[in-house]
PDB file of N, CA and C in Angstrom:
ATOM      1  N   UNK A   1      11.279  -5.801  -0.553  1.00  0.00           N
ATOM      2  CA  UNK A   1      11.023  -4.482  -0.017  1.00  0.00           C
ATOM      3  C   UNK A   1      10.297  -3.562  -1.015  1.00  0.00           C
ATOM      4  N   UNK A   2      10.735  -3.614  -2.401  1.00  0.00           N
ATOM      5  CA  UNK A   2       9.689  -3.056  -3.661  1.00  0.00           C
ATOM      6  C   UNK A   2       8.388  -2.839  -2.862  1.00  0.00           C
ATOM      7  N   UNK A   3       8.055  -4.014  -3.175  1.00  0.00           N
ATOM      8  CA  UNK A   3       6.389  -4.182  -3.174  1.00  0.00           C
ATOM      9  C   UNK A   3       5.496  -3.765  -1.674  1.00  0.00           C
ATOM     10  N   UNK A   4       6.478  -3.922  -1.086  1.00  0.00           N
ATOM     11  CA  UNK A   4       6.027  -3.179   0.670  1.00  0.00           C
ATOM     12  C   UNK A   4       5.938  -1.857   0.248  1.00  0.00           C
ATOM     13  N   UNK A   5       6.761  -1.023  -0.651  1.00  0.00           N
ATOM     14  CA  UNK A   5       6.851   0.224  -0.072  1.00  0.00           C
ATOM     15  C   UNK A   5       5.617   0.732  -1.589  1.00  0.00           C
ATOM     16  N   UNK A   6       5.175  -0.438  -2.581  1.00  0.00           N
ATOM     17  CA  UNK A   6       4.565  -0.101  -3.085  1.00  0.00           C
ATOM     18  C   UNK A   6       2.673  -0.183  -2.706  1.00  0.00           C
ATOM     19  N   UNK A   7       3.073  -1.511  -1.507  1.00  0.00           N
ATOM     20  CA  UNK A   7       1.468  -1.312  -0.776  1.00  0.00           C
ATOM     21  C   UNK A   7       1.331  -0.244   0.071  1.00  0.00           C
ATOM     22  N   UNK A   8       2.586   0.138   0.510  1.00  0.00           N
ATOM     23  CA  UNK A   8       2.089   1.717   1.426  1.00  0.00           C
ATOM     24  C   UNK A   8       1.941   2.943   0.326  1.00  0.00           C
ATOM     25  N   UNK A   9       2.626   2.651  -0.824  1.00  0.00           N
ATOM     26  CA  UNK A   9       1.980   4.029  -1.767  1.00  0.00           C
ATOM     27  C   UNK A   9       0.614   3.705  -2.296  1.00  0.00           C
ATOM     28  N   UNK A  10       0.029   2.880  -2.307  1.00  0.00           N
ATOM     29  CA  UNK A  10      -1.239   2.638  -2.645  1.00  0.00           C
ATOM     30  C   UNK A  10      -1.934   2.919  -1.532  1.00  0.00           C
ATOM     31  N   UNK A  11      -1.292   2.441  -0.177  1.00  0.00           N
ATOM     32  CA  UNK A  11      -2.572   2.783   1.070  1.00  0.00           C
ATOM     33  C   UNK A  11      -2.442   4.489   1.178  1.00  0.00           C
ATOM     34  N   UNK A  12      -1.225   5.078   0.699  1.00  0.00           N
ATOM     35  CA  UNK A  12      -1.668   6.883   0.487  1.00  0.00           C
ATOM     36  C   UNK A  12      -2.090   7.386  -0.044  1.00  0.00           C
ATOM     37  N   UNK A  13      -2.236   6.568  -1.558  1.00  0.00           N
ATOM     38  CA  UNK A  13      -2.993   7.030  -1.972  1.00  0.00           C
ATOM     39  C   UNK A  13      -4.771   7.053  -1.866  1.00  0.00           C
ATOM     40  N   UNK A  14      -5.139   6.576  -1.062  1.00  0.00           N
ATOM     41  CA  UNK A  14      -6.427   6.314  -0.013  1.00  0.00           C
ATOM     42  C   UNK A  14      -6.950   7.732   0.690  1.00  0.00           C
ATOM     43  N   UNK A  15      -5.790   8.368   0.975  1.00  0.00           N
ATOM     44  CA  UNK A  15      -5.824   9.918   2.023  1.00  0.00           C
ATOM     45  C   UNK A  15      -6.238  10.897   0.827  1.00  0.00           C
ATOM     46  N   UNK A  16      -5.566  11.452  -0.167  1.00  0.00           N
ATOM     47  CA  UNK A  16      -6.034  12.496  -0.713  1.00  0.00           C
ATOM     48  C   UNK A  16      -7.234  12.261  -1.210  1.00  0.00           C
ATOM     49  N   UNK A  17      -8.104  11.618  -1.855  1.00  0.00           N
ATOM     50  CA  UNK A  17      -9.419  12.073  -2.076  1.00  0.00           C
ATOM     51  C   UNK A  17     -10.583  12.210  -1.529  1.00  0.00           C
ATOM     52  N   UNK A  18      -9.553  11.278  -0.571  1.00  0.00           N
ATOM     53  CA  UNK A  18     -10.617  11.054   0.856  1.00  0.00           C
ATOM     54  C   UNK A  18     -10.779  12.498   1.435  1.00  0.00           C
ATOM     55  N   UNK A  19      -9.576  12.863   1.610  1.00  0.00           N
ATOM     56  CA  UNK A  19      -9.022  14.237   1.849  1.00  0.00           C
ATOM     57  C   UNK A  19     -10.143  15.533   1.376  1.00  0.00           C
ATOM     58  N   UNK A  20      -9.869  15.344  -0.094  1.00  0.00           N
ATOM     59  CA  UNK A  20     -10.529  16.543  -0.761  1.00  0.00           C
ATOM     60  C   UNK A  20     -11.991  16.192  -0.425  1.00  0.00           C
ATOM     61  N   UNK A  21     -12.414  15.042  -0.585  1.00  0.00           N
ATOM     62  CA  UNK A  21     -14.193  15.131  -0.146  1.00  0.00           C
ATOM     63  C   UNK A  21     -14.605  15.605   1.219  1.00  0.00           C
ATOM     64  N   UNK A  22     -13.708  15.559   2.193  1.00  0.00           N
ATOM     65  CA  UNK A  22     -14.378  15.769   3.532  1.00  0.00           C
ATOM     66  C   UNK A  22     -13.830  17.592   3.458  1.00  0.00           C
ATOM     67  N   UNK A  23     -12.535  17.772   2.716  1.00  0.00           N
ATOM     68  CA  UNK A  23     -12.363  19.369   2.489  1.00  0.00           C
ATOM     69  C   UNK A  23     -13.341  20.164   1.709  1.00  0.00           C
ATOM     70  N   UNK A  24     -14.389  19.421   1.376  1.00  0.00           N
ATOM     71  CA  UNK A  24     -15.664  20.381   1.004  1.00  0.00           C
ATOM     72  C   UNK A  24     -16.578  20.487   2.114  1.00  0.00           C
ATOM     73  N   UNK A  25     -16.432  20.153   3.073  1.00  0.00           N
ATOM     74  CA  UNK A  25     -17.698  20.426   4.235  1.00  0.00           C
ATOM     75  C   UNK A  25     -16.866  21.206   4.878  1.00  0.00           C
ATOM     76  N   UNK A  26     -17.098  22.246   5.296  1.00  0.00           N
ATOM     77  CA  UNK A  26     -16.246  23.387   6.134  1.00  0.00           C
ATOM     78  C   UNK A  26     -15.911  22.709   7.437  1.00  0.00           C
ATOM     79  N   UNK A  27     -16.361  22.437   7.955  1.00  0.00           N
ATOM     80  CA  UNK A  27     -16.054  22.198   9.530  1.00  0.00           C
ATOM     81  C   UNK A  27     -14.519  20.757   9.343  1.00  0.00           C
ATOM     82  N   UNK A  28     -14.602  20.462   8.292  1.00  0.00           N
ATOM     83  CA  UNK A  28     -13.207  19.450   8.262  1.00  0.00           C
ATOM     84  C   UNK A  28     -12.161  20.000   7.355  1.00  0.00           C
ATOM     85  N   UNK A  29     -12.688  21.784   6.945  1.00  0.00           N
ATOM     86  CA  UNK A  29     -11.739  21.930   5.828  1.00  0.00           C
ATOM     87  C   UNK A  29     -10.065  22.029   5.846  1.00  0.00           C
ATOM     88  N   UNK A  30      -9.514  22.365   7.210  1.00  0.00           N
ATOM     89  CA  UNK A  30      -8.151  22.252   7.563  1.00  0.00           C
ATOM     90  C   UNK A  30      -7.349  21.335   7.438  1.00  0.00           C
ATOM     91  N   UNK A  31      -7.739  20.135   8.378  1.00  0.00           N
ATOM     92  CA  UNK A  31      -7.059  18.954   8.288  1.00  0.00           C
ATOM     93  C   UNK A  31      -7.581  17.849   7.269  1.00  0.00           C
ATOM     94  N   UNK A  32      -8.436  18.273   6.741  1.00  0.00           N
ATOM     95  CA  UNK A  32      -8.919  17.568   5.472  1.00  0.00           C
ATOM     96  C   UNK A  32      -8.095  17.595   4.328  1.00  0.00           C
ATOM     97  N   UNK A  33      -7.290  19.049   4.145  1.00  0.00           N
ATOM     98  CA  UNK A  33      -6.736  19.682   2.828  1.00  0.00           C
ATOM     99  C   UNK A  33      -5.206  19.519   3.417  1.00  0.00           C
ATOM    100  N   UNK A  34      -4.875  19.074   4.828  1.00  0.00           N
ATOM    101  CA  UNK A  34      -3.515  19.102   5.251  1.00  0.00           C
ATOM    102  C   UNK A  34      -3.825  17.350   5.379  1.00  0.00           C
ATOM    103  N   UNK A  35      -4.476  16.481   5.645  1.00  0.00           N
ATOM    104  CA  UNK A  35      -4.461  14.737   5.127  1.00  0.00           C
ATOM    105  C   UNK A  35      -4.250  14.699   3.095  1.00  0.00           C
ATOM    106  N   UNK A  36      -4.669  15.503   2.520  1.00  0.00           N
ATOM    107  CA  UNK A  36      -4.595  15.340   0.932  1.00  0.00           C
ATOM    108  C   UNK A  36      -3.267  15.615   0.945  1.00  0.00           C
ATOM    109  N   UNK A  37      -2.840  16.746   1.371  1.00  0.00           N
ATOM    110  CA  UNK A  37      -1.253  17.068   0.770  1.00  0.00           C
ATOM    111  C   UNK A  37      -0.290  15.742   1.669  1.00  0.00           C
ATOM    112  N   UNK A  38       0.020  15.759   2.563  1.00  0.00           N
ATOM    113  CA  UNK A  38       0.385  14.509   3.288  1.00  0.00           C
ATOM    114  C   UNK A  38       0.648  13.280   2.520  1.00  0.00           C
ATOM    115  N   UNK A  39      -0.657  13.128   2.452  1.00  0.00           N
ATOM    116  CA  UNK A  39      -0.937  11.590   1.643  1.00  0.00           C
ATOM    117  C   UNK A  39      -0.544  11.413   0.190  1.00  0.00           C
ATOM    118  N   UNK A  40      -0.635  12.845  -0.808  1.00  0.00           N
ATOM    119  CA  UNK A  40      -0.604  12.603  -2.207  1.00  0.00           C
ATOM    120  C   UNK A  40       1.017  12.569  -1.945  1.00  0.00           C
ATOM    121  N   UNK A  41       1.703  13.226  -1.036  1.00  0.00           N
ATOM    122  CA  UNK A  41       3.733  13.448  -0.992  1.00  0.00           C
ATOM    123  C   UNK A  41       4.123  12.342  -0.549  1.00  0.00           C
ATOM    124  N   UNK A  42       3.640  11.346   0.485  1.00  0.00           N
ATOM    125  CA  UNK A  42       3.976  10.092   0.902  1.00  0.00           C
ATOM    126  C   UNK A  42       3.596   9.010  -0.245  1.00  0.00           C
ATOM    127  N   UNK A  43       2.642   8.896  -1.192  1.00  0.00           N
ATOM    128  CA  UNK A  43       2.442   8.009  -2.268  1.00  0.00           C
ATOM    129  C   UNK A  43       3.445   8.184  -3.284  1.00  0.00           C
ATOM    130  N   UNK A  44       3.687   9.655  -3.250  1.00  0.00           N
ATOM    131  CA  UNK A  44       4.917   9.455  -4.310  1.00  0.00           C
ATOM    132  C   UNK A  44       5.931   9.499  -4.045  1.00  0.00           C
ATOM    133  N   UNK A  45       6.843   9.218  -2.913  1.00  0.00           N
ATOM    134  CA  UNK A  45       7.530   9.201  -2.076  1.00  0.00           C
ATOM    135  C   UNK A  45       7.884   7.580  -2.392  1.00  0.00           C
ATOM    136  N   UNK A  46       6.711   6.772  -1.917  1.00  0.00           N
ATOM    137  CA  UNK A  46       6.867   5.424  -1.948  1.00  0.00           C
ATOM    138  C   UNK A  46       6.633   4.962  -3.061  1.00  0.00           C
ATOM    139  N   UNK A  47       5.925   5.437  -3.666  1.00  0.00           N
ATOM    140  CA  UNK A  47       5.975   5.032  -5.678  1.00  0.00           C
ATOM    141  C   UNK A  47       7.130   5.224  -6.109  1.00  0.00           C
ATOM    142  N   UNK A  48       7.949   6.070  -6.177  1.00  0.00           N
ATOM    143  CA  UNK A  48       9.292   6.428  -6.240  1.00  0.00           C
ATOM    144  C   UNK A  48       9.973   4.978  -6.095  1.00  0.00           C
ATOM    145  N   UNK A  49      10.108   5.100  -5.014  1.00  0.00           N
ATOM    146  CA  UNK A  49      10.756   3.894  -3.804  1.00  0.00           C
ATOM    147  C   UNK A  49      11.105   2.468  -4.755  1.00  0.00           C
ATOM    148  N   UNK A  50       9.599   2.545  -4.753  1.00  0.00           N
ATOM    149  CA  UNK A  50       8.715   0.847  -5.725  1.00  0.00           C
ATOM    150  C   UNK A  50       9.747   0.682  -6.946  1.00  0.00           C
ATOM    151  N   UNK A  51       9.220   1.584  -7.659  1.00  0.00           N
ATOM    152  CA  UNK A  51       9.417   1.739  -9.255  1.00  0.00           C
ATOM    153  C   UNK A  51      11.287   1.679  -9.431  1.00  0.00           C
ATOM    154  N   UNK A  52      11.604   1.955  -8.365  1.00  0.00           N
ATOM    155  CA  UNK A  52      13.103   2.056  -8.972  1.00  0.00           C
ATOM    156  C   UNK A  52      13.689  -0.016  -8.775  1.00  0.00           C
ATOM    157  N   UNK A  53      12.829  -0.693  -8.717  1.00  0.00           N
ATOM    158  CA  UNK A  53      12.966  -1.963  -8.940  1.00  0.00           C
ATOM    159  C   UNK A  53      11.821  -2.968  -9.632  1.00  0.00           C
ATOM    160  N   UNK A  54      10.864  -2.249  -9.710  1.00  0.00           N
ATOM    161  CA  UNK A  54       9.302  -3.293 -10.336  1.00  0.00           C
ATOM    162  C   UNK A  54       9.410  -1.732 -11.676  1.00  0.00           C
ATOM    163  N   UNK A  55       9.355  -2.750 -12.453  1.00  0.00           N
ATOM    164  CA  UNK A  55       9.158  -1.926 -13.685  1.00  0.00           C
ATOM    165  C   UNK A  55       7.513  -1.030 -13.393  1.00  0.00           C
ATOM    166  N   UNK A  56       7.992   0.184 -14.027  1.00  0.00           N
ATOM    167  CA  UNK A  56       6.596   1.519 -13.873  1.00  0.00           C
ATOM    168  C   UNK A  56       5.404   1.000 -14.394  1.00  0.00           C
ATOM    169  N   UNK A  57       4.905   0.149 -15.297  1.00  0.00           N
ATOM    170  CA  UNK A  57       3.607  -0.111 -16.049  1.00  0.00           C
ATOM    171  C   UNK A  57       3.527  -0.864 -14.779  1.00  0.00           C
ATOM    172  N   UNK A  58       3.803  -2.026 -14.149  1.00  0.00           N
ATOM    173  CA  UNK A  58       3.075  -2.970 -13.059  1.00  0.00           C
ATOM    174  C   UNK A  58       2.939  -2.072 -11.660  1.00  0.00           C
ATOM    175  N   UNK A  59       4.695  -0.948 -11.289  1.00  0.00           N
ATOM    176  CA  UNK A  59       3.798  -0.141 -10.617  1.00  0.00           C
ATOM    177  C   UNK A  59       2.752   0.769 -10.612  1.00  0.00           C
ATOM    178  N   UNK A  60       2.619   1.226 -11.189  1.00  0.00           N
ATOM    179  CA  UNK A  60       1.489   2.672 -11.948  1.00  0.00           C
ATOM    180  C   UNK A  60       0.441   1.817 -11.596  1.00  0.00           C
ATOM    181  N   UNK A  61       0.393   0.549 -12.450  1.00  0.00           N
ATOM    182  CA  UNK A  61      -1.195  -0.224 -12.369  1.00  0.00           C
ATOM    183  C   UNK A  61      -1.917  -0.759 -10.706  1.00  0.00           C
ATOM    184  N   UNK A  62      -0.927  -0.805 -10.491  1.00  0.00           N
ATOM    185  CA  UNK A  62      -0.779  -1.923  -9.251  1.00  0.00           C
ATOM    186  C   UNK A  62      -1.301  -0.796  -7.868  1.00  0.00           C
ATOM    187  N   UNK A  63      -0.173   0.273  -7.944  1.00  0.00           N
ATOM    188  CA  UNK A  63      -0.380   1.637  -7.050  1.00  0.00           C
ATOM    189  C   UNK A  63      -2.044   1.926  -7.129  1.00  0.00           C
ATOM    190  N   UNK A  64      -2.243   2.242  -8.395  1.00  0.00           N
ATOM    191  CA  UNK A  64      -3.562   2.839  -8.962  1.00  0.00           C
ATOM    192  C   UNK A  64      -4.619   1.989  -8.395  1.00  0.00           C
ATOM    193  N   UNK A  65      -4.576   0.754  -8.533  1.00  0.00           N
ATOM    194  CA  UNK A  65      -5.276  -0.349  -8.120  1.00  0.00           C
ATOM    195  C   UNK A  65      -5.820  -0.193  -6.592  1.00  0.00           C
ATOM    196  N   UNK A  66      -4.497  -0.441  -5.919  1.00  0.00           N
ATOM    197  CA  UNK A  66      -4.909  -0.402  -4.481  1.00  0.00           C
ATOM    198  C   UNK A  66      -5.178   1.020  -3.841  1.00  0.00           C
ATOM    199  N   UNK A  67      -4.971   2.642  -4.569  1.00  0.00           N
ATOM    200  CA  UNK A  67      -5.752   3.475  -4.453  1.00  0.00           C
ATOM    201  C   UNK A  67      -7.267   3.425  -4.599  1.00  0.00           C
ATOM    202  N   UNK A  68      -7.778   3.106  -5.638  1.00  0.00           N
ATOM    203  CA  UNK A  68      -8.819   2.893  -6.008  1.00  0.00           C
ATOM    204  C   UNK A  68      -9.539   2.134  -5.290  1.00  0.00           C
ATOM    205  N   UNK A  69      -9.297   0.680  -4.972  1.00  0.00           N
ATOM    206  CA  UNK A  69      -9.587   0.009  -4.259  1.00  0.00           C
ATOM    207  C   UNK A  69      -9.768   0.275  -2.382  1.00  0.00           C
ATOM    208  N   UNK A  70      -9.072   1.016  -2.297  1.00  0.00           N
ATOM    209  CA  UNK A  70      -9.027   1.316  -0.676  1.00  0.00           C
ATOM    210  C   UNK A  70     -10.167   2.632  -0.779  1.00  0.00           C
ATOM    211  N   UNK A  71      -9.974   3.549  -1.518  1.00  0.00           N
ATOM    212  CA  UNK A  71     -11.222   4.273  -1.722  1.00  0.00           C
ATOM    213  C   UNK A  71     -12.148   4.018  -1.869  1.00  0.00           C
ATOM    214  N   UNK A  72     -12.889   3.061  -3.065  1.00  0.00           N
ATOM    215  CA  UNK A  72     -14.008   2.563  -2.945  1.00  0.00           C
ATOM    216  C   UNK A  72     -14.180   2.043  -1.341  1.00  0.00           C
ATOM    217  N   UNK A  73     -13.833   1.611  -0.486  1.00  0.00           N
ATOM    218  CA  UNK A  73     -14.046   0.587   0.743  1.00  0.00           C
ATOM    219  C   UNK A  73     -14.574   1.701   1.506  1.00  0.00           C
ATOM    220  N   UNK A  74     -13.337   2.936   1.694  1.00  0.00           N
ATOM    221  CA  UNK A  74     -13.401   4.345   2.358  1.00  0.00           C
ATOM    222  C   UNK A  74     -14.705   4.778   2.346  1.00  0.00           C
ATOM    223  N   UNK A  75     -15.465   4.913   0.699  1.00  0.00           N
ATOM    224  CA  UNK A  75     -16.415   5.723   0.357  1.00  0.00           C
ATOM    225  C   UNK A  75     -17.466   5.043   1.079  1.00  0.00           C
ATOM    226  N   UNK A  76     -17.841   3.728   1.158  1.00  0.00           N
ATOM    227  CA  UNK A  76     -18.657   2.966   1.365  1.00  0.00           C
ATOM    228  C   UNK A  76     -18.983   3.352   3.207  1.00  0.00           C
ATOM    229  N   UNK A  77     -18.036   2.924   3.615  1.00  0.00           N
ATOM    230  CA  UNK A  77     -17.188   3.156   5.415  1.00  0.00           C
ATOM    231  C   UNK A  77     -17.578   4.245   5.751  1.00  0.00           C
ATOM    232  N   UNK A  78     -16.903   5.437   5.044  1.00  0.00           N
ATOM    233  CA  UNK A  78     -17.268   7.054   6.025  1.00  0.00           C
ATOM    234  C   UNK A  78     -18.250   7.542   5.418  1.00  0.00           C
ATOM    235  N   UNK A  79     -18.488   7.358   4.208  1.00  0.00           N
ATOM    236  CA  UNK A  79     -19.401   8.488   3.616  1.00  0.00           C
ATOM    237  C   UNK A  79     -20.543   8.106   3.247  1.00  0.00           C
ATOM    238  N   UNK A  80     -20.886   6.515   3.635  1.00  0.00           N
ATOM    239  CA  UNK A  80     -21.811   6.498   3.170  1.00  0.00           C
ATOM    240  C   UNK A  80     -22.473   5.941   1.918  1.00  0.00           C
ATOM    241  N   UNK A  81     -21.364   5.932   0.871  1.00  0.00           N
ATOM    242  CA  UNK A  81     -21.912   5.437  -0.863  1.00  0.00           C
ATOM    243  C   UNK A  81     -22.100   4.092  -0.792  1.00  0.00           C
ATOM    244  N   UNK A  82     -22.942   4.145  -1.761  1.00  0.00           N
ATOM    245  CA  UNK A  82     -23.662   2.628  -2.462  1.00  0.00           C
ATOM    246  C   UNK A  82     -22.696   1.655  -2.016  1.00  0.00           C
ATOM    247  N   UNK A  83     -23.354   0.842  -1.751  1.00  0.00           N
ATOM    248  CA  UNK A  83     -22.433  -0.949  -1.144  1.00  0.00           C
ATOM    249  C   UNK A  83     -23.476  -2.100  -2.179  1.00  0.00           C
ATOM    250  N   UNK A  84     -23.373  -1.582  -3.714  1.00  0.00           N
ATOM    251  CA  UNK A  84     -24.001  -2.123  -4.444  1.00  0.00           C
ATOM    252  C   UNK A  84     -23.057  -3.689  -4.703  1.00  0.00           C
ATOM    253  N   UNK A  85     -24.067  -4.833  -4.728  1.00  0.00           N
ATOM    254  CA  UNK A  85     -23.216  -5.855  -5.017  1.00  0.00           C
ATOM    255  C   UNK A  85     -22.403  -5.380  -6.604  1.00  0.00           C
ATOM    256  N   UNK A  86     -22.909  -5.130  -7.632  1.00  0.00           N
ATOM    257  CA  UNK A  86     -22.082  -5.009  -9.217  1.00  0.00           C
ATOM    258  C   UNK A  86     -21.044  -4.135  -8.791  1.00  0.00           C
ATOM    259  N   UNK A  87     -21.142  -3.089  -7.747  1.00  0.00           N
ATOM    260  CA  UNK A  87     -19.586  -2.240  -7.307  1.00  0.00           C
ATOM    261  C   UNK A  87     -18.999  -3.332  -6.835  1.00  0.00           C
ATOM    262  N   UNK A  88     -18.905  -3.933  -6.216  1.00  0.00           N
ATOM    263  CA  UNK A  88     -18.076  -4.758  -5.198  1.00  0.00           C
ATOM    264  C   UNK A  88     -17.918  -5.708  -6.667  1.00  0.00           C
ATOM    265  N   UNK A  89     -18.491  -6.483  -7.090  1.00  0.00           N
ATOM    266  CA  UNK A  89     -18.027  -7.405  -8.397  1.00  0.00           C
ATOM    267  C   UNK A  89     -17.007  -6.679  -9.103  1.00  0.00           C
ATOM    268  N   UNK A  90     -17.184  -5.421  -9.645  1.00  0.00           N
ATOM    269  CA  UNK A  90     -16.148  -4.605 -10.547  1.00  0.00           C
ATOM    270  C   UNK A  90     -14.717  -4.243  -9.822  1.00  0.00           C
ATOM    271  N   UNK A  91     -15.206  -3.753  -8.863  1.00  0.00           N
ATOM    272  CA  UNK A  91     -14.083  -3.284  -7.801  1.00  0.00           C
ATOM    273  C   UNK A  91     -12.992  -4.702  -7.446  1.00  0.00           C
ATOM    274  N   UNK A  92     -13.563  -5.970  -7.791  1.00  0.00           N
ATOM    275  CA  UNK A  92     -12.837  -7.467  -7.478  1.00  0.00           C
ATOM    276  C   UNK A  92     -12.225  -7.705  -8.549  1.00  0.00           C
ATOM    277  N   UNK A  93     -12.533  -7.620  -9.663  1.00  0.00           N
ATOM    278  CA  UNK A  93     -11.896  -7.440 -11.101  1.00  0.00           C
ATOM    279  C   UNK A  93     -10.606  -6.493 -10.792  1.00  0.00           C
ATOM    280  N   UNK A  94     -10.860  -5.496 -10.461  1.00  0.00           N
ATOM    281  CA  UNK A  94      -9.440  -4.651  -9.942  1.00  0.00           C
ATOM    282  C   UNK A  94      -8.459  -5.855  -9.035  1.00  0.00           C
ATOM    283  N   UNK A  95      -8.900  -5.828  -7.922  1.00  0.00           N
ATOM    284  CA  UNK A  95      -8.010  -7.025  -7.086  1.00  0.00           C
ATOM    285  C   UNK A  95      -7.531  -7.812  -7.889  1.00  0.00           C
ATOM    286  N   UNK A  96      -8.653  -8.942  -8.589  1.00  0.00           N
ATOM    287  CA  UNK A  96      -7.879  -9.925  -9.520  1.00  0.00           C
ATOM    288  C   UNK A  96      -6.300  -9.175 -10.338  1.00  0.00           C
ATOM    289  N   UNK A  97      -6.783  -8.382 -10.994  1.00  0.00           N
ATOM    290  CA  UNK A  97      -5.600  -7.571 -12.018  1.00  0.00           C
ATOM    291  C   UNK A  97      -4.738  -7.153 -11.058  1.00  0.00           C
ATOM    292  N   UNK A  98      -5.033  -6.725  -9.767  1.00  0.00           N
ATOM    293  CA  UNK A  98      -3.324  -6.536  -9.059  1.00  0.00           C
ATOM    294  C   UNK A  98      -2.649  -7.454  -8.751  1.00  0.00           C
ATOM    295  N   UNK A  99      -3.535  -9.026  -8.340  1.00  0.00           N
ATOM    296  CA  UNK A  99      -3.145 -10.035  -8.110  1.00  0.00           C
ATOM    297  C   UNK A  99      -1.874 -10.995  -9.329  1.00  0.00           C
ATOM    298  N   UNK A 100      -2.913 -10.612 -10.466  1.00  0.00           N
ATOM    299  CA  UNK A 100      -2.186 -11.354 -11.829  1.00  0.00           C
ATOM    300  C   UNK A 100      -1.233 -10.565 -12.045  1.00  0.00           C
ATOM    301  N   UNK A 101      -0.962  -9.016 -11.495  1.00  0.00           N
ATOM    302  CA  UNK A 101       0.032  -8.528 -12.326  1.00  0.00           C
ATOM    303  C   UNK A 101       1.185  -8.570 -10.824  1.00  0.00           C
ATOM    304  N   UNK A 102       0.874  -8.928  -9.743  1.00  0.00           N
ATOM    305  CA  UNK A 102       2.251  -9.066  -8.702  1.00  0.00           C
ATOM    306  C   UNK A 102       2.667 -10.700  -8.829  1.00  0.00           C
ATOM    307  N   UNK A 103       1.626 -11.926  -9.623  1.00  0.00           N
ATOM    308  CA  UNK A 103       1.708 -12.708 -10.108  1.00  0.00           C
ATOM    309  C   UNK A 103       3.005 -12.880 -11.150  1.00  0.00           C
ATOM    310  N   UNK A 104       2.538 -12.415 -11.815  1.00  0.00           N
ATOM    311  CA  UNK A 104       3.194 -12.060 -13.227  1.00  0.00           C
ATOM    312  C   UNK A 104       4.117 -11.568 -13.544  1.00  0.00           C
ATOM    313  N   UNK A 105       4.757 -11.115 -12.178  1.00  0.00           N
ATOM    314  CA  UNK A 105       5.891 -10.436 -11.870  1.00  0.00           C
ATOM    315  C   UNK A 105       7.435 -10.786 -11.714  1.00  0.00           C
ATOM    316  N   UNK A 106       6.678 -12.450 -11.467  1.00  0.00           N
ATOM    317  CA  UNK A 106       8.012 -13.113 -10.759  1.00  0.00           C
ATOM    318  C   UNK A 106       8.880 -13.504 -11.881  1.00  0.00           C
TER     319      UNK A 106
END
């Protein structure tokens, strides 16, 4: 159950920056800035959750990871940014390292 409640704090953490970028175009600024707060209280909600059984360095990394990772995908998806192959190579290096470290876990 750890690690479930640590892939849903990583998939929240996906909402707030997503959040704050679309809360700079006025016409999304409401529910843009009410998806950031949402999302940043539910990640740590479930980081919480995680961490009180997977030691904090593999969660922190791991959380961070699949934030990052679901954002880059996001950025690409709604907004538009570079779908450069060397992003996608670097961004897989991340995966690998969440992989080796829920690996590495056992």
């Amino acid at each position: 159950m750890p690690w479930l409640y640590l892939f849903i704090a990583g998939v929240m953490e996906w909402g707030w920056p997503i959040g704050l970028k679309f809360a700079a175009m006025p016409q999304h600024r409401l529910w843009a800035i009410a998806l950031a707060i949402v999302s940043i209280v539910l990640s740590g909600v479930f980081l919480y959750m995680a961490q009180r059984t997977i030691p904090i360095g593999t969660a922190y990394a791991v959380w961070t990871g699949i934030g990052a990772v679901g954002t880059f995908v996001l950025g690409i998806l709604l907004l538009g940014e570079p779908a450069q192959l060397a992003r996608f190579f670097f961004v897989g290096l991340i995966v690998v390292g969440i992989a080796g470290l829920k690996l590495a876990s056992h």
